[in-house]
Each structure stands twice: as C-alpha cells, then as structure tokens.
PDB file of N, CA and C in Angstrom:
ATOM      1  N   UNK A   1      98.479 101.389  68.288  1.00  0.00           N
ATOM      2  CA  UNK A   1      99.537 100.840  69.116  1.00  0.00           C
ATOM      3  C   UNK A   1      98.920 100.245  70.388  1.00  0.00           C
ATOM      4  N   UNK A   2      99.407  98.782  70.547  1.00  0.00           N
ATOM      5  CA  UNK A   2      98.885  98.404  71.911  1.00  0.00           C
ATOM      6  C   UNK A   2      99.803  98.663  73.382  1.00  0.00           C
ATOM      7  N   UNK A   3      98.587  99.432  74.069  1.00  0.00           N
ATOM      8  CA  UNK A   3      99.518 100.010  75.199  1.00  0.00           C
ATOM      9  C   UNK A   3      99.976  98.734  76.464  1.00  0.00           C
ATOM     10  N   UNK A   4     100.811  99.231  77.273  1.00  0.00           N
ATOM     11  CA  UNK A   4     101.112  98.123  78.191  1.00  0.00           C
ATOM     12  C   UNK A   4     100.375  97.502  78.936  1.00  0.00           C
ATOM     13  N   UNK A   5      99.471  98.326  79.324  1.00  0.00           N
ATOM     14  CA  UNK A   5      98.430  97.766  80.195  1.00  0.00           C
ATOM     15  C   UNK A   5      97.454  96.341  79.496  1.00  0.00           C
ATOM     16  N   UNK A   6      96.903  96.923  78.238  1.00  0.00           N
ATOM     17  CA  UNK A   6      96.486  95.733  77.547  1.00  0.00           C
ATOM     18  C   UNK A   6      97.553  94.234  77.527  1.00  0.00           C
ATOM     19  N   UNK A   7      98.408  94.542  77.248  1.00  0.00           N
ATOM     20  CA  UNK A   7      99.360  93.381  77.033  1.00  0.00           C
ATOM     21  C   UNK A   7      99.408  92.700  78.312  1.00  0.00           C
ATOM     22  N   UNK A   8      99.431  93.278  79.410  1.00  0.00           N
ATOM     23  CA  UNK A   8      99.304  92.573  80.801  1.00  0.00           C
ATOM     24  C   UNK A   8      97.728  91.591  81.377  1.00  0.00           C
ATOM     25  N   UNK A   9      96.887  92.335  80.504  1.00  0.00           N
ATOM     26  CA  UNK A   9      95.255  91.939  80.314  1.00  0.00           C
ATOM     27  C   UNK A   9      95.318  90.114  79.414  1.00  0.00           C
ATOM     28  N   UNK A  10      96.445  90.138  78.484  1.00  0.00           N
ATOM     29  CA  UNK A  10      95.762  89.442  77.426  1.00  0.00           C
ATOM     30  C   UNK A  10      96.045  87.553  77.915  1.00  0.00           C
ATOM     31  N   UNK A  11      95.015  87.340  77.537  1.00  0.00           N
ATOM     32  CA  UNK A  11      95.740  85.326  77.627  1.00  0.00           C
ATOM     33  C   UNK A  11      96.465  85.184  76.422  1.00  0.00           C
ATOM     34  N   UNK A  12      97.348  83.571  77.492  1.00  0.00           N
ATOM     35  CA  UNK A  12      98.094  83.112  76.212  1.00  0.00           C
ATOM     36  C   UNK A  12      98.098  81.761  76.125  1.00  0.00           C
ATOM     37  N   UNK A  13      98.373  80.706  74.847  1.00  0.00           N
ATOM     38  CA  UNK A  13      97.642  79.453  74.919  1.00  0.00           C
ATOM     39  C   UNK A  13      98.596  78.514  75.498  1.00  0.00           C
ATOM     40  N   UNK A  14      97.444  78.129  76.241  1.00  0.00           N
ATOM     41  CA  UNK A  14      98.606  76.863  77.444  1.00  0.00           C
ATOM     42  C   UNK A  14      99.130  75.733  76.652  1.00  0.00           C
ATOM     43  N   UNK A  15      98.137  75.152  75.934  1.00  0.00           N
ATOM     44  CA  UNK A  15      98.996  74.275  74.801  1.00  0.00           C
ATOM     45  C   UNK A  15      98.260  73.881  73.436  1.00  0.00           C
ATOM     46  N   UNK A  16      98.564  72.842  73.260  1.00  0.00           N
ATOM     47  CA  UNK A  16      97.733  72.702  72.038  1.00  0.00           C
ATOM     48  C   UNK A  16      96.434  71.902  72.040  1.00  0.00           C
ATOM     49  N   UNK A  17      96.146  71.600  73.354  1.00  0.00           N
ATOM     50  CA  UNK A  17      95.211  70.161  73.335  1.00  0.00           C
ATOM     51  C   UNK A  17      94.027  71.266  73.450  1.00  0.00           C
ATOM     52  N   UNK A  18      92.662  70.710  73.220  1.00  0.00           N
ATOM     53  CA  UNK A  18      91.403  70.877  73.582  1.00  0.00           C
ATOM     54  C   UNK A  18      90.640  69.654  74.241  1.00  0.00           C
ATOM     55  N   UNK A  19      89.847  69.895  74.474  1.00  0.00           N
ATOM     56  CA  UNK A  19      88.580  68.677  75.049  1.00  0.00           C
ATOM     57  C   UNK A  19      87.201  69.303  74.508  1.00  0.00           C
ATOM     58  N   UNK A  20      86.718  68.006  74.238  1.00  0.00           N
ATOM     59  CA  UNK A  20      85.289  68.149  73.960  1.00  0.00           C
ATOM     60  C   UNK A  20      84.460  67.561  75.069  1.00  0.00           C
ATOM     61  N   UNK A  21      83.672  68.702  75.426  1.00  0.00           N
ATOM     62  CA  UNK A  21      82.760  68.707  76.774  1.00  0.00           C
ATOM     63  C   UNK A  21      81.370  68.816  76.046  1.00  0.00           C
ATOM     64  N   UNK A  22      79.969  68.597  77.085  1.00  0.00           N
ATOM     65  CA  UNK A  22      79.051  68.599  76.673  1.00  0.00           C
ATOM     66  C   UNK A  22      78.571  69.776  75.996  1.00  0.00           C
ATOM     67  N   UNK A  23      79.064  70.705  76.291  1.00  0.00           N
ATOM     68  CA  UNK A  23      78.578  71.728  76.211  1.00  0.00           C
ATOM     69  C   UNK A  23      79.588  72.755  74.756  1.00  0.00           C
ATOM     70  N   UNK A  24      80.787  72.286  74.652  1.00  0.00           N
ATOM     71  CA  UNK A  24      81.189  72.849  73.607  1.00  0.00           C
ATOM     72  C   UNK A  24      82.835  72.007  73.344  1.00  0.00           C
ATOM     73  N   UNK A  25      83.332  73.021  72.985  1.00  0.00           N
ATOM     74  CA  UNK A  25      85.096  72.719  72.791  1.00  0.00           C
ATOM     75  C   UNK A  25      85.557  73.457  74.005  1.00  0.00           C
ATOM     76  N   UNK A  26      86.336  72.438  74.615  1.00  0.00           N
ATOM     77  CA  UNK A  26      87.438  73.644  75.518  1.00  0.00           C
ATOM     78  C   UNK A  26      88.473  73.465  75.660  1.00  0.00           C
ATOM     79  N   UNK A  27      89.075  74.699  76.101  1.00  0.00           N
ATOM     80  CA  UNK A  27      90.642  74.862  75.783  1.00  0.00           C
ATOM     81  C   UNK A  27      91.157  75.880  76.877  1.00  0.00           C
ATOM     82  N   UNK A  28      92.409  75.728  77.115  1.00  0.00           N
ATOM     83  CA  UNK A  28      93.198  76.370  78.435  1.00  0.00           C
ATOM     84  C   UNK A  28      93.939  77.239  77.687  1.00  0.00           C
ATOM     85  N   UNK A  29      93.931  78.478  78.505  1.00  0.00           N
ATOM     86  CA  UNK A  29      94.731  79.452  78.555  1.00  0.00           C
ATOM     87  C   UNK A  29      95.512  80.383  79.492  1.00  0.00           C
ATOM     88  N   UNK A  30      96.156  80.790  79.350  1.00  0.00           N
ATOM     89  CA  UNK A  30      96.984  81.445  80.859  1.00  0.00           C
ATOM     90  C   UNK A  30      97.356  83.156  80.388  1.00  0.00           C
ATOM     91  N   UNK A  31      96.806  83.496  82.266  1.00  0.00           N
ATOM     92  CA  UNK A  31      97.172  84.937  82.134  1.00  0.00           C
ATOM     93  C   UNK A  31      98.397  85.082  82.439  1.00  0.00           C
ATOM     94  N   UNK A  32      98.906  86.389  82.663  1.00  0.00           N
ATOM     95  CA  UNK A  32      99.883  87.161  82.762  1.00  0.00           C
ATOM     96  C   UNK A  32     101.148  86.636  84.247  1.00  0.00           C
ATOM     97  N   UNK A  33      99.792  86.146  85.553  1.00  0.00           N
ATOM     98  CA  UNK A  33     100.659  85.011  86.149  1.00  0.00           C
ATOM     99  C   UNK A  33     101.230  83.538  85.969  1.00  0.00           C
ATOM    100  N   UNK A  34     100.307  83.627  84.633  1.00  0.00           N
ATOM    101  CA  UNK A  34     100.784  82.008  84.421  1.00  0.00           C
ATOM    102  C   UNK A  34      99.597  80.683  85.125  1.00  0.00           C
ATOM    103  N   UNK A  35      98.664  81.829  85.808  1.00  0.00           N
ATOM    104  CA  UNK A  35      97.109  81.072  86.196  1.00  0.00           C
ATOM    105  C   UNK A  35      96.510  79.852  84.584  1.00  0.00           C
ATOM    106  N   UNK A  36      95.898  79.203  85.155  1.00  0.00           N
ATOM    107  CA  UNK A  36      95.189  78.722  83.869  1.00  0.00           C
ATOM    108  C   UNK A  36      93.904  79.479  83.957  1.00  0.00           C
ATOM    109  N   UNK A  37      93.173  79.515  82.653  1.00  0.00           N
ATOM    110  CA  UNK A  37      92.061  79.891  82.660  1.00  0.00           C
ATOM    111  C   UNK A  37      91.424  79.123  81.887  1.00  0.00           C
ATOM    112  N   UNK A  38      89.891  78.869  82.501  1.00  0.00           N
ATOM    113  CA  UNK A  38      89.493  77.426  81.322  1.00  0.00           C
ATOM    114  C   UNK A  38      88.700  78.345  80.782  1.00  0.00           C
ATOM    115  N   UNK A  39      88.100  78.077  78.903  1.00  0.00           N
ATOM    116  CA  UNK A  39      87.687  78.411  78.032  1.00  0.00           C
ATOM    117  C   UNK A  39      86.332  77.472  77.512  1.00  0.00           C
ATOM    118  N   UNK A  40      85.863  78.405  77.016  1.00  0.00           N
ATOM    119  CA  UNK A  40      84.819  77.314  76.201  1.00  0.00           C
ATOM    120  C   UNK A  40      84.311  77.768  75.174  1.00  0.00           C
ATOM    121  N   UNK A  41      84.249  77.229  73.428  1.00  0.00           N
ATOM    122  CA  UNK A  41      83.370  77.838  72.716  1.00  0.00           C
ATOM    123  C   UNK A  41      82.591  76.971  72.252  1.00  0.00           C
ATOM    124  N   UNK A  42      81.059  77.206  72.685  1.00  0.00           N
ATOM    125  CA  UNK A  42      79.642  76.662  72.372  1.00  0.00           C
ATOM    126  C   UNK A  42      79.738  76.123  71.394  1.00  0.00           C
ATOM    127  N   UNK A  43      79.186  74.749  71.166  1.00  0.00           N
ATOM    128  CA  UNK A  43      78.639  73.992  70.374  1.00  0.00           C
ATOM    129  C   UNK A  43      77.565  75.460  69.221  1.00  0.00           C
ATOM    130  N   UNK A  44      76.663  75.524  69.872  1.00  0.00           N
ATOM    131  CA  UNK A  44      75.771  76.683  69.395  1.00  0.00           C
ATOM    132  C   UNK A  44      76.331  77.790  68.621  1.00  0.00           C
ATOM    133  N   UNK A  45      77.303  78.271  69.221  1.00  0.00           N
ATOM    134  CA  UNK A  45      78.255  79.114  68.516  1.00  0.00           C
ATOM    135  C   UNK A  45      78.754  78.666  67.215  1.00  0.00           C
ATOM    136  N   UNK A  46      79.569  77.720  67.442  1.00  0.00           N
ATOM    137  CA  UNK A  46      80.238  76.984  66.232  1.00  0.00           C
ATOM    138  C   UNK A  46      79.265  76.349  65.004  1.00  0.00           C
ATOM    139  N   UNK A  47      78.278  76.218  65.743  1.00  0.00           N
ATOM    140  CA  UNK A  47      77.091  75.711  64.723  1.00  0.00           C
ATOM    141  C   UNK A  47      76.405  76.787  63.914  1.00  0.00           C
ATOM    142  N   UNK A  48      76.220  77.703  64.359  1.00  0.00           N
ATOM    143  CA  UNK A  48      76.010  78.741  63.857  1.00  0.00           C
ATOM    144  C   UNK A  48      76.787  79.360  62.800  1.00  0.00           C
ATOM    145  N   UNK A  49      78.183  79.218  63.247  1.00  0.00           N
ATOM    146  CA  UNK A  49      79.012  79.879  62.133  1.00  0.00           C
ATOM    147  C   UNK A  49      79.007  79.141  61.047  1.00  0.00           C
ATOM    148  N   UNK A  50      78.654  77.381  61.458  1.00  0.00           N
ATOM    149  CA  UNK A  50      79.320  76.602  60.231  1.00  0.00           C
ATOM    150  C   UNK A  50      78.114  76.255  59.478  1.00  0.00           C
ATOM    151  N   UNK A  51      76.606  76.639  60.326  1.00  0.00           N
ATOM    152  CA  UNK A  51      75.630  76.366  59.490  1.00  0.00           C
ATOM    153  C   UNK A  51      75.266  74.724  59.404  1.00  0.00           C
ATOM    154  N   UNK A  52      74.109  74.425  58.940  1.00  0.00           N
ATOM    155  CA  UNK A  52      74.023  73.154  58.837  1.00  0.00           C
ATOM    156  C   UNK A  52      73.525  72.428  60.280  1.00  0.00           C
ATOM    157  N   UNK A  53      73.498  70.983  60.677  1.00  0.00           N
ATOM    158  CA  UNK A  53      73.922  69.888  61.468  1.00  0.00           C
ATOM    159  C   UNK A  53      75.595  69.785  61.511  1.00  0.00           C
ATOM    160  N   UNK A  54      76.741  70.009  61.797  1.00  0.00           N
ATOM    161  CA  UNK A  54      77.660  69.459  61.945  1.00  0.00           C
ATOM    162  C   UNK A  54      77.675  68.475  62.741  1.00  0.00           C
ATOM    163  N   UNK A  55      78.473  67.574  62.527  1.00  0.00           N
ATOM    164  CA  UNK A  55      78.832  66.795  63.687  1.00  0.00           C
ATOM    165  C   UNK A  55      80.303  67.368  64.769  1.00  0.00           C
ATOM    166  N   UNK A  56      80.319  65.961  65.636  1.00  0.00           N
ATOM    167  CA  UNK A  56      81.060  67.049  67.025  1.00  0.00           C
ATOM    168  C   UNK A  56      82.615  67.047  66.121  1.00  0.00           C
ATOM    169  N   UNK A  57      83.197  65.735  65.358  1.00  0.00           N
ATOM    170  CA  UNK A  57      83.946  66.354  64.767  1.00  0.00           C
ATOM    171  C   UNK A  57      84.465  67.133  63.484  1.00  0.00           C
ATOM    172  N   UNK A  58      83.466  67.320  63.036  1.00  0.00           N
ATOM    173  CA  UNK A  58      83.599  68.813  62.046  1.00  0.00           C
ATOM    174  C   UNK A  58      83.549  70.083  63.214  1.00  0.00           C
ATOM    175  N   UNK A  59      82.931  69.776  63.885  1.00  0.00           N
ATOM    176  CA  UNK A  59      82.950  71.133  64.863  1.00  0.00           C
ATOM    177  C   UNK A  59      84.511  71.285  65.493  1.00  0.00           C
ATOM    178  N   UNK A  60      85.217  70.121  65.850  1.00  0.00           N
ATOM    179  CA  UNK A  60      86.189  70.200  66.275  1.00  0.00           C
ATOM    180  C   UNK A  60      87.430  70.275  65.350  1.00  0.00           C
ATOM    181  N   UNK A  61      86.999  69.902  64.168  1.00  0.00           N
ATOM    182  CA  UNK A  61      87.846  71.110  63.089  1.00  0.00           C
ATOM    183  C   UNK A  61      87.760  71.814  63.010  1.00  0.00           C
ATOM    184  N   UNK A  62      86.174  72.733  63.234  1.00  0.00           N
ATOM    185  CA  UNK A  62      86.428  73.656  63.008  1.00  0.00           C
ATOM    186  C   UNK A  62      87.366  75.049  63.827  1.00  0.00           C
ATOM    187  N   UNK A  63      87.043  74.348  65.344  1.00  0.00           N
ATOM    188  CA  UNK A  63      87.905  74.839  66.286  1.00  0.00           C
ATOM    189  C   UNK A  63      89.217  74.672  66.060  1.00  0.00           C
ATOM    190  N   UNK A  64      89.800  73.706  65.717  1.00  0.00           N
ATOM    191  CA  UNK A  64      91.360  73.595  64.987  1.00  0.00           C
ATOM    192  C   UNK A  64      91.990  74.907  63.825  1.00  0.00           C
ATOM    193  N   UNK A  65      90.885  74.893  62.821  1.00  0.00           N
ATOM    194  CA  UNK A  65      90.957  75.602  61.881  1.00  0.00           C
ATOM    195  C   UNK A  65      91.106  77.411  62.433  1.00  0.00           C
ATOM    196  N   UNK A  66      90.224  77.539  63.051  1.00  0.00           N
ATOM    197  CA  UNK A  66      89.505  79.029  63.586  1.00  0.00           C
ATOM    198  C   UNK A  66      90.304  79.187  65.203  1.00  0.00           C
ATOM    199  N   UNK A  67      91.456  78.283  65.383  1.00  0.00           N
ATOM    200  CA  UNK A  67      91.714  78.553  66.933  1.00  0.00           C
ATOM    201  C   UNK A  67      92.252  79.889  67.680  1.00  0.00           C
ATOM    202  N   UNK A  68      93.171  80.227  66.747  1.00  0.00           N
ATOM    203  CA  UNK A  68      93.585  81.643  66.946  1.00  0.00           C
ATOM    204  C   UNK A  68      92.547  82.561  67.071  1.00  0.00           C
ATOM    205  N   UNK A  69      91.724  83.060  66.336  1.00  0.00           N
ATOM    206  CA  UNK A  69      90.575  83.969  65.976  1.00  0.00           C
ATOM    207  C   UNK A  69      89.485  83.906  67.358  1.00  0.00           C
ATOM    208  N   UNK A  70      89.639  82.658  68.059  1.00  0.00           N
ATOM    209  CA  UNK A  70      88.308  81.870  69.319  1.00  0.00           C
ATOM    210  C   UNK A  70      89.496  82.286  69.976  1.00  0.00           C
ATOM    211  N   UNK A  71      90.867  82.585  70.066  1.00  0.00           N
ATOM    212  CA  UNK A  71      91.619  82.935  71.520  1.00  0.00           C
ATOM    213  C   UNK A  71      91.498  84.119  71.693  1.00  0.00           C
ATOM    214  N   UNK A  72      91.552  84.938  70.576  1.00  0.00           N
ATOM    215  CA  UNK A  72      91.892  86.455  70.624  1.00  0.00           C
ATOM    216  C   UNK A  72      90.811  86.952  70.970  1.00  0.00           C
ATOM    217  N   UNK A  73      89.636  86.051  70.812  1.00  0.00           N
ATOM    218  CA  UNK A  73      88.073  86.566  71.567  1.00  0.00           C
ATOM    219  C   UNK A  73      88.339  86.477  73.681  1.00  0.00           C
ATOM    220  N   UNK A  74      88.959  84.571  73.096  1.00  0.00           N
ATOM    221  CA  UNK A  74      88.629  84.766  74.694  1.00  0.00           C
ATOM    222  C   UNK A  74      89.317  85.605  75.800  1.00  0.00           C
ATOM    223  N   UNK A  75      90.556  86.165  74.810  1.00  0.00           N
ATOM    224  CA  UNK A  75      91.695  86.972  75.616  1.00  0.00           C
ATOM    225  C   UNK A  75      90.780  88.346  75.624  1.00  0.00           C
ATOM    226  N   UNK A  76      89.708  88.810  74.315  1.00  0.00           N
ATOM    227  CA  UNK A  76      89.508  90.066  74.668  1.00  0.00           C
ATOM    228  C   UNK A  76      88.294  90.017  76.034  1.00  0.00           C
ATOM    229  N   UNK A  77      87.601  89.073  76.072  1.00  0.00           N
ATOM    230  CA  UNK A  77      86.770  88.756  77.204  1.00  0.00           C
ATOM    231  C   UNK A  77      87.323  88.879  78.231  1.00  0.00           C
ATOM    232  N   UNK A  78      88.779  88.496  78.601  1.00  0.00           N
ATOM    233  CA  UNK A  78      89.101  88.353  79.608  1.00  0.00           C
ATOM    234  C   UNK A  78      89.949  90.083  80.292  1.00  0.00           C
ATOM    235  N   UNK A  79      90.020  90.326  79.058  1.00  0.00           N
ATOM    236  CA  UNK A  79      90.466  91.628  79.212  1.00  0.00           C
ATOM    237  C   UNK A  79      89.967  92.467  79.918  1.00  0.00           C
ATOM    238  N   UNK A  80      88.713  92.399  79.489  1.00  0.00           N
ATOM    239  CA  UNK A  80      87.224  93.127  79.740  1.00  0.00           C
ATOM    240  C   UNK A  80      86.757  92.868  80.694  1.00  0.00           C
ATOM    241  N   UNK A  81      87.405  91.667  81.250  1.00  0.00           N
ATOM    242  CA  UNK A  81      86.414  91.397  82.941  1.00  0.00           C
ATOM    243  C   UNK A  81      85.349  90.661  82.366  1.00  0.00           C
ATOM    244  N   UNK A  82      84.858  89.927  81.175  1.00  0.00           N
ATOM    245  CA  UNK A  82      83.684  89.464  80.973  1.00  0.00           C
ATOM    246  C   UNK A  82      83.199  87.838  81.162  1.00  0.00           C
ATOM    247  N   UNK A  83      83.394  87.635  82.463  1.00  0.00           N
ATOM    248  CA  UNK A  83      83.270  86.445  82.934  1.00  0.00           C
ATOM    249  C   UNK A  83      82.071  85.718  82.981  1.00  0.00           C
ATOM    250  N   UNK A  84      81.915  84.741  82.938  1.00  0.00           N
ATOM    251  CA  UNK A  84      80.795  83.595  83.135  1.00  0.00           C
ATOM    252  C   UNK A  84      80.796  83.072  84.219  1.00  0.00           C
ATOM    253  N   UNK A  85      79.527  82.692  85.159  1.00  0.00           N
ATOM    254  CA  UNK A  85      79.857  81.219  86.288  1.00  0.00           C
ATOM    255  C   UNK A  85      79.975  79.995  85.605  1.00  0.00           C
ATOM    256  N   UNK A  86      80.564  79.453  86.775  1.00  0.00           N
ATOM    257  CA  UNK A  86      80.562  78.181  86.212  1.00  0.00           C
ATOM    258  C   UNK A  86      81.668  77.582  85.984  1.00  0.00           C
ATOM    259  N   UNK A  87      81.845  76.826  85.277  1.00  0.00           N
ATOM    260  CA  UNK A  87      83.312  75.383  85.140  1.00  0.00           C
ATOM    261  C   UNK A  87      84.107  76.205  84.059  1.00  0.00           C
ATOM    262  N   UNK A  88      84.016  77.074  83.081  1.00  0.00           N
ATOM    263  CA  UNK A  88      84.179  77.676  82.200  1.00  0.00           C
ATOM    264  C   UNK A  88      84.044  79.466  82.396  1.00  0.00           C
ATOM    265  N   UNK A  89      85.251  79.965  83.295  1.00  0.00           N
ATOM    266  CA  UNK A  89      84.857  81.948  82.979  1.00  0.00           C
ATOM    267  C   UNK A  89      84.792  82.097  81.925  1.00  0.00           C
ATOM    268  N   UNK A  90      85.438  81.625  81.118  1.00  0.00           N
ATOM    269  CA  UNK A  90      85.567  82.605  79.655  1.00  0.00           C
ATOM    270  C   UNK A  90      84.435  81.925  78.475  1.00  0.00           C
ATOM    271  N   UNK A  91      83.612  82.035  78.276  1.00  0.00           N
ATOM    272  CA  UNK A  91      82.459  81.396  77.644  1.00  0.00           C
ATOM    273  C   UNK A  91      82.364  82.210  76.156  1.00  0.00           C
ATOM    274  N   UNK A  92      82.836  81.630  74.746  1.00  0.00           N
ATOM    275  CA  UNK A  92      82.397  82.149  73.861  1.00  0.00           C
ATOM    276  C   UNK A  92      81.230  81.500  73.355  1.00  0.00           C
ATOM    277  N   UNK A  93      80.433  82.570  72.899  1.00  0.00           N
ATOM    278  CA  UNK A  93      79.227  82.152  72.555  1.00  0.00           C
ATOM    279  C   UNK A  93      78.780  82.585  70.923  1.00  0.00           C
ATOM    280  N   UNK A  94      77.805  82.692  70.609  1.00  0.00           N
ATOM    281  CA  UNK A  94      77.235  83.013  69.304  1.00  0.00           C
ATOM    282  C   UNK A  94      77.414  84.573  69.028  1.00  0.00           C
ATOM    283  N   UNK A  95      77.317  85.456  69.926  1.00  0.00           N
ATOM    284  CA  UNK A  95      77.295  86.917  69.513  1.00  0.00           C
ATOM    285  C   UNK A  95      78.677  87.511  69.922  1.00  0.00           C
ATOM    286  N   UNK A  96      79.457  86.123  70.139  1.00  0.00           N
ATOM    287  CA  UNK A  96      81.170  86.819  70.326  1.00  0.00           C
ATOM    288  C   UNK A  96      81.576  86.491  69.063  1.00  0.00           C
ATOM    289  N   UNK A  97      81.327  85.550  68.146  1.00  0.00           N
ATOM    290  CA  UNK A  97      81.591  85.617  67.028  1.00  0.00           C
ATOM    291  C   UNK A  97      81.403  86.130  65.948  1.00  0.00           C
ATOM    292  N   UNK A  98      82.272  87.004  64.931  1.00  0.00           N
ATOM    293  CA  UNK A  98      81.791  87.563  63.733  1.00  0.00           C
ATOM    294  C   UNK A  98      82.119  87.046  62.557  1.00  0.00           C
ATOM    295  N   UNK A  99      80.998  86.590  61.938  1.00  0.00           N
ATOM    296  CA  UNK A  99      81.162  85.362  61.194  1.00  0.00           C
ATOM    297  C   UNK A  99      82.333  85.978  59.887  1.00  0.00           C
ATOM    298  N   UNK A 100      82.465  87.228  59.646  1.00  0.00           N
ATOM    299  CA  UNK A 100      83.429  87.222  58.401  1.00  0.00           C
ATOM    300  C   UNK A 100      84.894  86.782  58.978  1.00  0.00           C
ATOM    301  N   UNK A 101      85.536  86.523  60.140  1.00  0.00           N
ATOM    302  CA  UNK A 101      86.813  86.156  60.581  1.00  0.00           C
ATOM    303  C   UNK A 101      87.163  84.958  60.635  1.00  0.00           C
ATOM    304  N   UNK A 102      86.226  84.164  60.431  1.00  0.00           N
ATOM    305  CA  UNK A 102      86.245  82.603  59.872  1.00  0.00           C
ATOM    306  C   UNK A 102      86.651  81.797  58.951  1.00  0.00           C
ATOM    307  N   UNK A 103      87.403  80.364  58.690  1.00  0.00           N
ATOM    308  CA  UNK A 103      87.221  79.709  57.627  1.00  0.00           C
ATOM    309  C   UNK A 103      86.036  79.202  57.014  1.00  0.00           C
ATOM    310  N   UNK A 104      85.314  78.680  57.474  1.00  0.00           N
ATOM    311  CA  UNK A 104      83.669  77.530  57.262  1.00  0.00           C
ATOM    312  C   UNK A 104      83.169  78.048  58.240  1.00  0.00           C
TER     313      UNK A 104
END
C-alpha cells in the first residue's frame, strides 16, 4: 500500500510534448505544487537499452513507447531527493534503467 507521504513525493506529467536536447530526450513534469520539474533521459541510456546505433528518432520512439516506465523513474528520483546540477535535476541515466521494463 502506498502511504501518503509518498503520494505527496511523486511527479506528474505536465503534458505530452518532449524536446530533443543535446544531451538526451526531455520532458516536464510537476510536483505536488504544481512546480515544473525538467527531466532528462540520456541519449546513452536509451542507447543502451535499445542496443545498436539508433538514430535520434528511433530513440525518440523509443521514449514515446517506454514514457510511462522513464516517469515513474523520474518521479522515484525525485522522491528520493536524487538530484543532478544543472539544466536538468532529474537526470535518468543508464543504471536507472532496468532493461526487462522495456519495449526495444
């Protein structure tokens, strides 16, 4: 059972758009005030899961495909206090992902 406190912890998705930045896919999310929080999941990351050379847009299917699964990470990050510097707090990377929760 998830207790209250968690539920006050968790993000929720600001909308549907993403951007592709140099550095990965990103995407907005909002806490519990309704703050935005910017997101990012690594190029590196995503490459990893999908194996291969992808290009940026297979990668950005694949973020389409897998979006839910990359929020519920970045919400548990954020839960956790596990912030990044930078243009991006919430930074998923290669060892936030477990590759069996994936499509490709």
């Amino acid at each position: 059972m998830v207790k209250p406190e968690e539920i006050e912890l968790r993000l929720s998705r600001l909308n549907k758009y993403y951007g592709v930045e140099p550095e990965g896919i990103a995407f907005g999310m909002l806490d519990r005030n309704g703050t935005i929080v910017k997101c990012l999941v690594t190029y590196e990351a995503i490459t990893e899961r999908m194996g291969g050379v992808p290009t940026q847009e297979q990668q950005a299917e694949w973020f389409v495909a897998n979006r839910s699964h990359v929020e519920t990470i970045a919400s548990e990050k954020f839960a956790a206090g596990a912030f990044s510097a930078g243009e991006f707090p919430i930074r998923i990377e290669t060892q936030n992902l477990n590759q069996g929760q994936f499509d490709f």
